[in-house]
Protein backbone atom coordinates (compact mmCIF):
# COMPACT_ATOMS: atom_id res chain seq x y z
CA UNK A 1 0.00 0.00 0.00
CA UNK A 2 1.54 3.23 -0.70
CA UNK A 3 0.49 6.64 1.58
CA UNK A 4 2.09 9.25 -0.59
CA UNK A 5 -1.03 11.52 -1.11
CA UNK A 6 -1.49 14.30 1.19
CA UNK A 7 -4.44 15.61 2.82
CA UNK A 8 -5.53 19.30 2.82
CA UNK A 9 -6.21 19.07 6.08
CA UNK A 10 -3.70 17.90 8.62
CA UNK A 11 -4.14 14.69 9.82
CA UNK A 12 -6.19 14.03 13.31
CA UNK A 13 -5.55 14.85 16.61
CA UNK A 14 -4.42 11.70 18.58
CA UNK A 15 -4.12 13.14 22.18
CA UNK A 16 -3.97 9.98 24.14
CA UNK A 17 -6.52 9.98 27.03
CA UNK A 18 -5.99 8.19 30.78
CA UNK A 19 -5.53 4.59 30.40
CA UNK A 20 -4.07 4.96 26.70
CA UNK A 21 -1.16 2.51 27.59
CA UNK A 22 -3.78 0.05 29.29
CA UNK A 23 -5.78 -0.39 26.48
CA UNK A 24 -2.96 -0.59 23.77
CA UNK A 25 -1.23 -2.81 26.19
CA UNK A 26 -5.06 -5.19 26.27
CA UNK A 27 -5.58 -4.87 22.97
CA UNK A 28 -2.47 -5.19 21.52
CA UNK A 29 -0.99 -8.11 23.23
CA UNK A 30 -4.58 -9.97 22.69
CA UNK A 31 -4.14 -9.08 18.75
CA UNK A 32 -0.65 -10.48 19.12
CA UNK A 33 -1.59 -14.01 20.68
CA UNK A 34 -4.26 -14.05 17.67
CA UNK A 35 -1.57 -12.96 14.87
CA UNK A 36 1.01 -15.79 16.30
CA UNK A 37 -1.48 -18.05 16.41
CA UNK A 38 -2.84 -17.97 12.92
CA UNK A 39 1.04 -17.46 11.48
CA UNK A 40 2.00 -20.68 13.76
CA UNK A 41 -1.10 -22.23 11.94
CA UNK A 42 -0.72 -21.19 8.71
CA UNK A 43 2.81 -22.38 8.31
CA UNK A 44 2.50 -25.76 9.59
CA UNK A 45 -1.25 -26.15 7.22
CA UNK A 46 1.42 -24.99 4.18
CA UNK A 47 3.53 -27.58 4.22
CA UNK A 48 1.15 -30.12 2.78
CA UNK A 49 -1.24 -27.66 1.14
CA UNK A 50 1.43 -26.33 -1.00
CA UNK A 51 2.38 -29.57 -2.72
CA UNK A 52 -1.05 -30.81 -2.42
CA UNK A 53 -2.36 -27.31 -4.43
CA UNK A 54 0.08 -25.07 -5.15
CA UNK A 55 -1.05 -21.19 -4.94
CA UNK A 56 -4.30 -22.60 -3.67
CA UNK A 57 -4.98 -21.99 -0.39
CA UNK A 58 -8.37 -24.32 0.58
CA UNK A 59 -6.80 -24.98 4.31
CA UNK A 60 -4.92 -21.81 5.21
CA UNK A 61 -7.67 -19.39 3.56
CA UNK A 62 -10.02 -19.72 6.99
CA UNK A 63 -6.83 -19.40 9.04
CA UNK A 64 -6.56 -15.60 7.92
CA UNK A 65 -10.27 -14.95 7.87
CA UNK A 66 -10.57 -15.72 11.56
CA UNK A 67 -7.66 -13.87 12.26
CA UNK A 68 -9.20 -10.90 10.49
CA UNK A 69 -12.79 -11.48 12.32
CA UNK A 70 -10.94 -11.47 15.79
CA UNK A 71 -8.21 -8.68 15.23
CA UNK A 72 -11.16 -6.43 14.68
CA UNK A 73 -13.59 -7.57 17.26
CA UNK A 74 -9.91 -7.07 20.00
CA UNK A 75 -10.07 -3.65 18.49
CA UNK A 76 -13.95 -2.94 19.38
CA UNK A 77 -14.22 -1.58 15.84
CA UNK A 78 -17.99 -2.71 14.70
CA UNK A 79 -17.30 -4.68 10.89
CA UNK A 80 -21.06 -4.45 8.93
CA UNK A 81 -20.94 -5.78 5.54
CA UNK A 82 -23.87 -4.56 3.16
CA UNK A 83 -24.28 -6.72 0.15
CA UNK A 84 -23.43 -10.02 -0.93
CA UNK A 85 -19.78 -10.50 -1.74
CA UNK A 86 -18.62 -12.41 -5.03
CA UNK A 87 -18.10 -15.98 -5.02
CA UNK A 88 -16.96 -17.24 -8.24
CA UNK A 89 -13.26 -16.10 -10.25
CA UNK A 90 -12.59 -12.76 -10.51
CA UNK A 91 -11.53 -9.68 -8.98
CA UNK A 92 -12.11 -7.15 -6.04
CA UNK A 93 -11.72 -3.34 -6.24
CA UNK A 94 -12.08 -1.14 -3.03
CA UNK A 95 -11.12 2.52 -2.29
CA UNK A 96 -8.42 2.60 0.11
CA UNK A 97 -7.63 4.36 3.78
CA UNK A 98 -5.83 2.31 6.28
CA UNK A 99 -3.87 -0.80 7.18
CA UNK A 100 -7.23 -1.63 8.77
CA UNK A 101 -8.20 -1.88 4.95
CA UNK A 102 -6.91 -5.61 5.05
CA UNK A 103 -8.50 -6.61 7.94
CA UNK A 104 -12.21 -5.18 7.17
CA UNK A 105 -11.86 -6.74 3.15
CA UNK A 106 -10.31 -9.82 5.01
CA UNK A 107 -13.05 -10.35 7.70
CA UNK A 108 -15.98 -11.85 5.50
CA UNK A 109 -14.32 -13.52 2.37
CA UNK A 110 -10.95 -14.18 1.80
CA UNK A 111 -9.24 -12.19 -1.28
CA UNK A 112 -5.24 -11.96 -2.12
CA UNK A 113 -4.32 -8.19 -2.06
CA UNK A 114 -1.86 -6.84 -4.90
CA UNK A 115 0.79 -4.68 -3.40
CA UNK A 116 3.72 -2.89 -4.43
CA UNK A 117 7.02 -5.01 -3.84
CA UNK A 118 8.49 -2.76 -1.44
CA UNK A 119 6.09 -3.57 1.12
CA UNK A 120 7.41 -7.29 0.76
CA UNK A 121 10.81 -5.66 2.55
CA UNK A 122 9.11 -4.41 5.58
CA UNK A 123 9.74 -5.58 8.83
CA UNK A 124 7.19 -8.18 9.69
CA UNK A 125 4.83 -6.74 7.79
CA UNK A 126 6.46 -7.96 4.54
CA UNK A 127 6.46 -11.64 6.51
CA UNK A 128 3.04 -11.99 6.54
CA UNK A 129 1.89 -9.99 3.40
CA UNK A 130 4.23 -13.23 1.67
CA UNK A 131 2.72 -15.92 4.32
CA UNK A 132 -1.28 -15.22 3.26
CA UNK A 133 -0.58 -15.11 -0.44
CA UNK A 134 -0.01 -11.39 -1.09
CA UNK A 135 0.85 -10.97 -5.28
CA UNK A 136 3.92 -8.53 -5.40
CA UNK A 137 4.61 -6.21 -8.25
CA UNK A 138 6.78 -3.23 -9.38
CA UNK A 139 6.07 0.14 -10.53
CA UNK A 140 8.71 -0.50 -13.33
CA UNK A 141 6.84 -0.51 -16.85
CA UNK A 142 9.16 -2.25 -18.66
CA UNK A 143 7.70 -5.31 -16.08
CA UNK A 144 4.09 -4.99 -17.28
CA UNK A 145 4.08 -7.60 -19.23
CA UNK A 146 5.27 -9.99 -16.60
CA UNK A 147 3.06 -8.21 -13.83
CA UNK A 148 -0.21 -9.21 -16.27
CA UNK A 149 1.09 -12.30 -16.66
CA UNK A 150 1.15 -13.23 -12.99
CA UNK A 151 -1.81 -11.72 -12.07
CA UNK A 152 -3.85 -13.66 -14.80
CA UNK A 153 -2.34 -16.44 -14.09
CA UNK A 154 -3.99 -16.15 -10.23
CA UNK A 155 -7.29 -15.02 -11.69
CA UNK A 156 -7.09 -18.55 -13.72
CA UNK A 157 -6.32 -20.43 -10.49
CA UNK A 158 -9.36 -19.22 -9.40
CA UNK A 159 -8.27 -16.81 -6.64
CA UNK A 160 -9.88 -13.69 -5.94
CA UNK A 161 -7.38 -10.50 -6.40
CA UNK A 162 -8.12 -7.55 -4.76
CA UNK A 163 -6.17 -4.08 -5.65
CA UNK A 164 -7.00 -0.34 -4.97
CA UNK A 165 -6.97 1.86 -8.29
CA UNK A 166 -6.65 4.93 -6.13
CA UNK A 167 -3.05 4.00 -5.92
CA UNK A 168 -2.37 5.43 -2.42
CA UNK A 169 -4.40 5.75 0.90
CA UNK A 170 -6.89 8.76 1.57
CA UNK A 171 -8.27 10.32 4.41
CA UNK A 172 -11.49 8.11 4.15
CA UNK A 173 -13.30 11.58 3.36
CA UNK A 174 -12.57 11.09 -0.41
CA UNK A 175 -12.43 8.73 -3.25
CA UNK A 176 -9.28 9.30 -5.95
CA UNK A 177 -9.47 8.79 -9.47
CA UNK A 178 -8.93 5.28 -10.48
CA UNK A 179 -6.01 4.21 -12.19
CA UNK A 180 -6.52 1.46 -15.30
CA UNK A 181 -3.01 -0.17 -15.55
CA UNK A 182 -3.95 -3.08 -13.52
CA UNK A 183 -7.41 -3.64 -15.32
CA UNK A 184 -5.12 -4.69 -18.06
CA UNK A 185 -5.00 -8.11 -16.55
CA UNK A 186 -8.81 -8.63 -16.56
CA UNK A 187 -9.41 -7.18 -20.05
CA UNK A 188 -6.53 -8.88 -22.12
CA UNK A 189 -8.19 -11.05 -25.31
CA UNK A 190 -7.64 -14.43 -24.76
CA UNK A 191 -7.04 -14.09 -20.79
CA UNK A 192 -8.76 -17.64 -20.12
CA UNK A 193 -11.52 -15.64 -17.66
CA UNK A 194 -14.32 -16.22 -19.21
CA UNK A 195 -17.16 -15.38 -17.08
CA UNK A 196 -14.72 -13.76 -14.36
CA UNK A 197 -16.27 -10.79 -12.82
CA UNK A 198 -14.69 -7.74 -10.71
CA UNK A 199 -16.70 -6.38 -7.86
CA UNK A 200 -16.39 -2.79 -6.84
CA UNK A 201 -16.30 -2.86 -2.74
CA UNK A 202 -16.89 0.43 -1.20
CA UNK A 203 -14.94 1.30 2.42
CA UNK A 204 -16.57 3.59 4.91
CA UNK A 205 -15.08 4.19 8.09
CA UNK A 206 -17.27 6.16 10.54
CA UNK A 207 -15.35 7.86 13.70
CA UNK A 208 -16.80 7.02 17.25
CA UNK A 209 -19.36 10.53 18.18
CA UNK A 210 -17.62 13.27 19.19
CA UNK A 211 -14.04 11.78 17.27
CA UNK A 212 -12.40 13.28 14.34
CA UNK A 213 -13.82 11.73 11.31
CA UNK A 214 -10.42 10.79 9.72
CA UNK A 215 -9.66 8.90 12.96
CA UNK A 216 -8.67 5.77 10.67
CA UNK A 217 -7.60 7.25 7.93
CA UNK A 218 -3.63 7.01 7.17
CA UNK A 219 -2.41 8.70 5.08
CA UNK A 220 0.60 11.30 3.99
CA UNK A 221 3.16 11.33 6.03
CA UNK A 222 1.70 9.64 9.01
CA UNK A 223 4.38 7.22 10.52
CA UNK A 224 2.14 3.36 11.18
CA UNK A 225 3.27 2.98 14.84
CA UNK A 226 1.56 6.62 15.94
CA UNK A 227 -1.37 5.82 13.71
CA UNK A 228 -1.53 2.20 15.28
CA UNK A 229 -1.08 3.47 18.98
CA UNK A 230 -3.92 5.79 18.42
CA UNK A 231 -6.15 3.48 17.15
CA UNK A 232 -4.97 0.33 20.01
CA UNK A 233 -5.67 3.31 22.87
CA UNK A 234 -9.18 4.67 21.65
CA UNK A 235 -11.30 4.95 24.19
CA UNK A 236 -14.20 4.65 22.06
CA UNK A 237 -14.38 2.85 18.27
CA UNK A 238 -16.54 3.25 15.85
CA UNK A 239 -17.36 0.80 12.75
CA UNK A 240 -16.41 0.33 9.33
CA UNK A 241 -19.00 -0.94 6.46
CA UNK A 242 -18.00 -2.72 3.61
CA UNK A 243 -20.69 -2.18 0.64
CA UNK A 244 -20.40 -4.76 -2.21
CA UNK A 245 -21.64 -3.86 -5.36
CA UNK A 246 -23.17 -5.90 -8.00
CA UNK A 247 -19.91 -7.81 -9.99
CA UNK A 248 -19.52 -6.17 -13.42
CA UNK A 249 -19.34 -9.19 -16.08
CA UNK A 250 -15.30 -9.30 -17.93
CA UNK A 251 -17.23 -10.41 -20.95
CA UNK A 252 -17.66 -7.01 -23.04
CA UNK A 253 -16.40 -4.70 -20.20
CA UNK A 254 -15.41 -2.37 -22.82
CA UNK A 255 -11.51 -2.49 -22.35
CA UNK A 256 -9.88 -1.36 -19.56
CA UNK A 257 -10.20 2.06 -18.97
CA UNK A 258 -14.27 1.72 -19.09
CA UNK A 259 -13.89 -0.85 -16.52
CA UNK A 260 -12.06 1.25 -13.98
CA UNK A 261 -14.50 4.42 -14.93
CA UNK A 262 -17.39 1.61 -13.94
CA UNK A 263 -15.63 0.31 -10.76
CA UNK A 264 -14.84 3.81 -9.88
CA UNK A 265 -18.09 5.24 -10.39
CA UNK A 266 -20.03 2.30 -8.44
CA UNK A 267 -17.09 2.95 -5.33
CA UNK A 268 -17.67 6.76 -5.47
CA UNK A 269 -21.77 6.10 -5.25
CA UNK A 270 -21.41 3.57 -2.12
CA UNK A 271 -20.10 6.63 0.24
CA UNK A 272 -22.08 9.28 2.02
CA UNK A 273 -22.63 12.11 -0.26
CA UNK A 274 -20.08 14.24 1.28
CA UNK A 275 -17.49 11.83 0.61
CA UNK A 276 -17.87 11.43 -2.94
CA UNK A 277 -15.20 13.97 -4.24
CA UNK A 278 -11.75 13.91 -5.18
């Protein structure tokens, strides 16, 4: 995920109320047990899934689901989902905001996010973005080729790939204009996806009362650990709803850049009207 865009407003206020280290210290070490747990899991379950199916995941995919389901009930942060996610090949688009993006697309069905290959260097992080399946790809476009390749490849295997067009992370009080160059993979003639859909996913985060509405947003140059402390120490948490749209066919999609105008438009109509701009 890549945070480079920067708000015109500065980001929130993260004062830290009495008994900030108590609940970061409760929550966090809880979420901890559950992380180690599910990586402990995951990597013993791998060593026979992985000759058994290859980039298939039928054993390990319910490993990071519950993981997901728990690390946001630790939190207290409510997770609604309003429509029916896609079953079936294909792809998943969602606007992007936060880290907690993973966990809230990761909660209900499981999808393989496509992330920029630095993020397989970072500490830990990078571990388990490589242990649950996350594709990696470059911004080099002399790699294209290969990167459409790979990711039609997964599309074939039947796994679901889920990538944000935006490109970067937002406040949560805006959408960004999508960006076509990975709809490439789901439009190329002769792909093998025939009757693969991509469903447009829309994320809204909504603030506890009284809390600055960009509480979960990260974004610009906000450093993870202060944005993660503030969000562990909250004394209150709010909810984030995940609104699946109706899957747009592959079959006559129009090329590319109609798809991402389509996906784009059916993201930007899922949030509250005063989050609908750029």
């Amino acid at each position: 995920m890549s945070v480079t865009w920067q708000s015109p407003t500065p980001p929130p206020d993260t004062g830290r109320a009495p008994g900030h280290w108590r609940r970061v210290l409760w929550r966090g070490g809880r979420i901890a047990m559950v992380i180690g747990a599910g990586v402990l899991a995951t990597l013993v379950l791998r060593l026979a899934e992985r000759p058994l199916h290859g980039v298939a995941r039928p054993w390990t995919q319910p490993i990071t689901i519950w993981v997901c389901r728990r690390t946001l009930a630790i939190l207290g942060i409510a997770h609604v989902v309003e429509g029916t996610p896609m079953r079936g090949p294909g792809a998943v688009v969602a606007n992007h905001v936060s880290w907690l993006d993973i966990f809230a697309l990761n909660a209900r069905k499981r999808v393989y996010f496509v992330s920029k290959s630095e993020v397989a260097g970072w500490p830990g992080i990078g571990f388990l973005a490589r242990l649950v399946g996350t594709v990696f790809i470059t911004r080099d476009p002399r790699a294209a080729r290969a990167h459409t390749a790979l990711l039609r490849d997964r599309l074939a295997a039947g796994q679901r790939l889920l990538f944000f067009p935006e490109g970067t992370s937002t406040d949560g009080m805006r959408v960004r204009p999508f960006k076509s160059t990975l709809f490439e993979a789901l439009c190329e003639p002769g792909a093998g996806l025939e009757g693969a859909r991509v469903q447009p996913v829309t994320l809204v985060y909504e603030a506890p009362e009284g809390a600055d509405p960009r509480l979960y947003g990260w974004w610009g140059d906000m450093e993870f650990a202060g944005h993660l402390l503030a969000v562990l120490g909250a004394v209150r948490q709010g909810r984030v709803r995940v609104v699946c749209h109706a899957p747009i066919p592959l079959d006559g999609a129009g090329g590319r850049k109609a798809l991402a105008a389509a996906c784009e438009a059916a993201v930007r109509a899922g949030m509250p009207p005063d989050r609908r701009g750029t």
